[in-house]
Protein backbone atom coordinates (compact mmCIF):
# COMPACT_ATOMS: atom_id res chain seq x y z
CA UNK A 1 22.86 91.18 67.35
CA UNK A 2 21.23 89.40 70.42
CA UNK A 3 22.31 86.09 68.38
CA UNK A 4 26.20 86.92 68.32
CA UNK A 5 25.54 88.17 71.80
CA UNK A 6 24.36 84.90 72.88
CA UNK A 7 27.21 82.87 71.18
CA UNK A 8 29.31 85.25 72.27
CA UNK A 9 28.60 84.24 75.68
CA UNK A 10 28.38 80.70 75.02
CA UNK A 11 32.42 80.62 73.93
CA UNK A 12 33.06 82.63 77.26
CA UNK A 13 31.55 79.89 79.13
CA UNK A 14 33.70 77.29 77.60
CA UNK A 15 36.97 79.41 78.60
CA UNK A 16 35.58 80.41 81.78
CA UNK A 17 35.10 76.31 82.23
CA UNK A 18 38.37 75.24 81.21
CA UNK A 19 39.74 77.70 83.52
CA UNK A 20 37.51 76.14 85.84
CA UNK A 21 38.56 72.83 85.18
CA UNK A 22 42.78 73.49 85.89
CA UNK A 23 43.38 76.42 87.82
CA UNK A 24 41.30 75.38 90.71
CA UNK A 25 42.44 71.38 90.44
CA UNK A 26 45.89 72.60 90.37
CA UNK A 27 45.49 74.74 93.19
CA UNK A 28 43.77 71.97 95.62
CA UNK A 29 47.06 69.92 94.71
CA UNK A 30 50.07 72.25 95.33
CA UNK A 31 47.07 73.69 98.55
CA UNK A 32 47.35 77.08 97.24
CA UNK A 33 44.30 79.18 98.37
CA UNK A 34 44.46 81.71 95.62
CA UNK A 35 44.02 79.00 92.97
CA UNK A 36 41.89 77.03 94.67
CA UNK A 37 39.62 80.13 94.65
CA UNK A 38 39.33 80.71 91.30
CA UNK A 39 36.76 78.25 91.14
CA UNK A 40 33.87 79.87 92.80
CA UNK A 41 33.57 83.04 90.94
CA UNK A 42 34.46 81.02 87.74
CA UNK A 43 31.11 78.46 88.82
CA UNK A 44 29.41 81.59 89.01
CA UNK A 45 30.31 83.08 85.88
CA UNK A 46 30.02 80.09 83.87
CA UNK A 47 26.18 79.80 85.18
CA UNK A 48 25.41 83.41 83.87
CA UNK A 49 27.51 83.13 80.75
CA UNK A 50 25.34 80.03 79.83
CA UNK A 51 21.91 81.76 81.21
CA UNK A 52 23.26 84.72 78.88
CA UNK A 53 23.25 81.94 75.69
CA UNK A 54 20.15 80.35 76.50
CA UNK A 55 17.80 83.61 77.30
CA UNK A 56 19.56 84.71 73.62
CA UNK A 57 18.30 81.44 71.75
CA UNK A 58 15.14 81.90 73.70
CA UNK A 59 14.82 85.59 72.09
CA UNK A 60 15.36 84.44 68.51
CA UNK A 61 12.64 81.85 68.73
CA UNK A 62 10.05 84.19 70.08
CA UNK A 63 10.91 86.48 68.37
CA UNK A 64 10.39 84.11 65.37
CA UNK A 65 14.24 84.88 63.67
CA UNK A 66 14.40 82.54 60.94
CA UNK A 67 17.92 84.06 60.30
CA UNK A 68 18.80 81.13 62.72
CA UNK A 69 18.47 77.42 61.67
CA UNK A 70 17.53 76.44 64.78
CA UNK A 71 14.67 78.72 64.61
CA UNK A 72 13.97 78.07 61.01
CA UNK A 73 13.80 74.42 61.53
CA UNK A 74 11.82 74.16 64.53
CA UNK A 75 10.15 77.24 64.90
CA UNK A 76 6.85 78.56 63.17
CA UNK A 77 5.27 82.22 63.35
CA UNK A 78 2.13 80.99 63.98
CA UNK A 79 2.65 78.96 66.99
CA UNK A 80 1.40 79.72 70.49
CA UNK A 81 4.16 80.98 72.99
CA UNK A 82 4.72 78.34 74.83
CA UNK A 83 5.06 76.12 71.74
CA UNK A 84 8.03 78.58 70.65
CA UNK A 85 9.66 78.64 73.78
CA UNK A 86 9.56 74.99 74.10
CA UNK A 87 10.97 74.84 70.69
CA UNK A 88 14.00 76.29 72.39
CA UNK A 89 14.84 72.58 73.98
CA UNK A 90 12.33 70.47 71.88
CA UNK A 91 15.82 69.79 69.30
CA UNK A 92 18.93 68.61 69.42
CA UNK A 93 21.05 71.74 69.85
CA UNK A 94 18.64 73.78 71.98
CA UNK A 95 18.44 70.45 74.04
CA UNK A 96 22.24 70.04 74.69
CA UNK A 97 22.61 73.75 75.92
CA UNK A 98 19.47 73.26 78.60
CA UNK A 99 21.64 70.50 79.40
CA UNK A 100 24.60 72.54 79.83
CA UNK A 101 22.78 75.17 81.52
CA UNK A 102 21.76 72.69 84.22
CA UNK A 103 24.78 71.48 84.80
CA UNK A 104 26.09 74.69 86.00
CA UNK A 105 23.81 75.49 87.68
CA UNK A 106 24.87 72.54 90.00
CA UNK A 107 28.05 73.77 89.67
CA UNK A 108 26.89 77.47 90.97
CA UNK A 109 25.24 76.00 93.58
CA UNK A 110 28.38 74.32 95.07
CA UNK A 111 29.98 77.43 94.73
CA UNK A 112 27.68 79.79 96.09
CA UNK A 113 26.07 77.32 99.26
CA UNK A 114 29.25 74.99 99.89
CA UNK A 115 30.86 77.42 102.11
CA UNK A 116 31.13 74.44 104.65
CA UNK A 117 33.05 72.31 102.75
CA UNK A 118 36.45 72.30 103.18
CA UNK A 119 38.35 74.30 100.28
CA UNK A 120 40.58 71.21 98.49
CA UNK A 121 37.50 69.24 98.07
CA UNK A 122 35.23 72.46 97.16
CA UNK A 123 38.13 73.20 94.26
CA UNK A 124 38.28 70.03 93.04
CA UNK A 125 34.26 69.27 93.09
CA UNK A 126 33.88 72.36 91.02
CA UNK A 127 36.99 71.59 88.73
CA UNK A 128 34.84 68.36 88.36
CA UNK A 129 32.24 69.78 87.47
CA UNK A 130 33.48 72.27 85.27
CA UNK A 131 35.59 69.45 83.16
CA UNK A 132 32.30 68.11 82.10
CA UNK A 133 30.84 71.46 80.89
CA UNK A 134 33.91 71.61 79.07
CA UNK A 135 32.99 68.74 77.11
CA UNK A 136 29.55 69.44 76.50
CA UNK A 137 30.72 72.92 75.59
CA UNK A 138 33.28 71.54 72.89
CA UNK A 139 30.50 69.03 71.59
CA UNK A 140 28.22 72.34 71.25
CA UNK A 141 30.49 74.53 69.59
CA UNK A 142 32.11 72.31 67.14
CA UNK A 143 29.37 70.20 66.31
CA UNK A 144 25.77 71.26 67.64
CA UNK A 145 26.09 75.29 67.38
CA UNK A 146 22.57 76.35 68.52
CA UNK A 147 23.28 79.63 67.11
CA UNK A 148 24.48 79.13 63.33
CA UNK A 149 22.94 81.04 60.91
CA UNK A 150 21.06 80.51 57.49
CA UNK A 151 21.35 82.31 54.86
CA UNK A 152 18.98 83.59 53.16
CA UNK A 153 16.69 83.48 56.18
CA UNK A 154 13.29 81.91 55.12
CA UNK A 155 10.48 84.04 55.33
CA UNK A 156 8.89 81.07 57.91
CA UNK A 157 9.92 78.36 60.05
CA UNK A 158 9.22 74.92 59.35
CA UNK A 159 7.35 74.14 63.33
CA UNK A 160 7.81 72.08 66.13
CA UNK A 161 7.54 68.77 65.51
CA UNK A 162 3.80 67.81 66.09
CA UNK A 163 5.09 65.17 68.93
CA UNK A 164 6.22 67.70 71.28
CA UNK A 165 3.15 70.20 70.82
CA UNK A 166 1.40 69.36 74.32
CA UNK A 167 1.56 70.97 77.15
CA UNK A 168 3.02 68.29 79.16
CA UNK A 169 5.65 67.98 77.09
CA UNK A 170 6.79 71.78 77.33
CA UNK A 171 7.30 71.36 80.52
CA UNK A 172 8.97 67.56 80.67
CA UNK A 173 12.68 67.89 79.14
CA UNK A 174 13.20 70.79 81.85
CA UNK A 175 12.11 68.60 84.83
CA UNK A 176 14.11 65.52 83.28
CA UNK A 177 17.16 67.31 82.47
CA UNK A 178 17.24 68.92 86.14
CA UNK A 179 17.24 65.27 87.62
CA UNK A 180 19.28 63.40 85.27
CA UNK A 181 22.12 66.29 85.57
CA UNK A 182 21.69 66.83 89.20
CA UNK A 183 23.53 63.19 89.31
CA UNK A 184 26.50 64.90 87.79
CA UNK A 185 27.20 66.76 91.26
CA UNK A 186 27.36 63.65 93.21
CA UNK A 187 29.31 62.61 90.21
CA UNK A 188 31.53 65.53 90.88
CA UNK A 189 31.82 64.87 94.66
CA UNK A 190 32.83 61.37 94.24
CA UNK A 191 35.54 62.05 91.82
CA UNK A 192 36.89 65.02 94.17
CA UNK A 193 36.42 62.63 97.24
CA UNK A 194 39.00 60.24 95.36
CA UNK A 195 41.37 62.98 94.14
């Protein structure tokens, strides 16, 4: 149940970010306030929607659920911890929605600190931002679900892939991630700044 809970919340993030992505853009360009708005509480939203997803994948690998391929394919019973929750990024799928996850969280950020911008460039930043969530949300869903299921579930996973068991390298994708997406924000300012 946690599983459809998770994806669940991972197609309300990509509606909450396409919301993201118009309403507020439209409202910076006809200068209506209310539109303009939306975008904060939609950052917001977004952010917990994905932290929602994530803390759900996380579940199902420590929890060992081999009803999920993800699991199944990268997970093992046997491993330590923090070889299971590093499992959660240490693939493709789990790896795009850390990704995803970071990025709004930059977006959240904006939203929540930026009060001292000024509210056309604050709307369009976050639409911005938002429009590339909405990619990386579309690439999830319809091609990298993190979430799908196998049936029948084996009765173990097949492990992490011996590479990625150090310690080190639990931690590394995290700290990576964080600085190659926190680019995407001055992305996002840059574009607004020309809009």
């Amino acid at each position: 149940m946690i599983i459809e809970f998770g994806h669940f919340a991972l197609i309300l993030a990509l509606l909450v970010a396409a919301i993201q992505t118009v309403v507020p853009a439209w409202g910076a360009r006809v200068r209506d306030a209310r539109l303009m708005a939306v975008a904060e509480p939609a950052a917001v939203s977004q952010f917990f929607l994905l932290l929602i997803a994530f803390f759900a994948l996380m579940h199902a690998y420590v929890t060992s659920d081999f009803s999920v391929a993800n699991v199944a394919i990268n997970s093992h019973s046997t491993k330590p911890l923090i070889y299971k929750m590093s499992g959660v990024w240490g693939n493709h799928e789990g790896s795009m929605l850390l990704w995803v996850l970071i990025l709004a969280l930059f977006g959240a950020a904006v939203a929540v600190f930026g009060n001292n911008l000024p509210s056309t460039l604050k709307a369009n930043v976050l639409a911005v931002q938002a429009s590339i969530a909405l990619a990386f949300l579309l690439f999830i869903l319809l091609t990298s679900d993190p979430f799908a299921r196998m049936i029948p579930a084996p009765a173990d996973g097949q492990g992490l892939n011996p590479i990625l068991q150090d310690p080190a390298l639990s931690f590394h994708p995290p700290f990576l991630y964080t600085g190659y997406v926190g680019f995407s924000i001055a992305f996002s300012f840059a574009i607004a700044a020309l809009i």
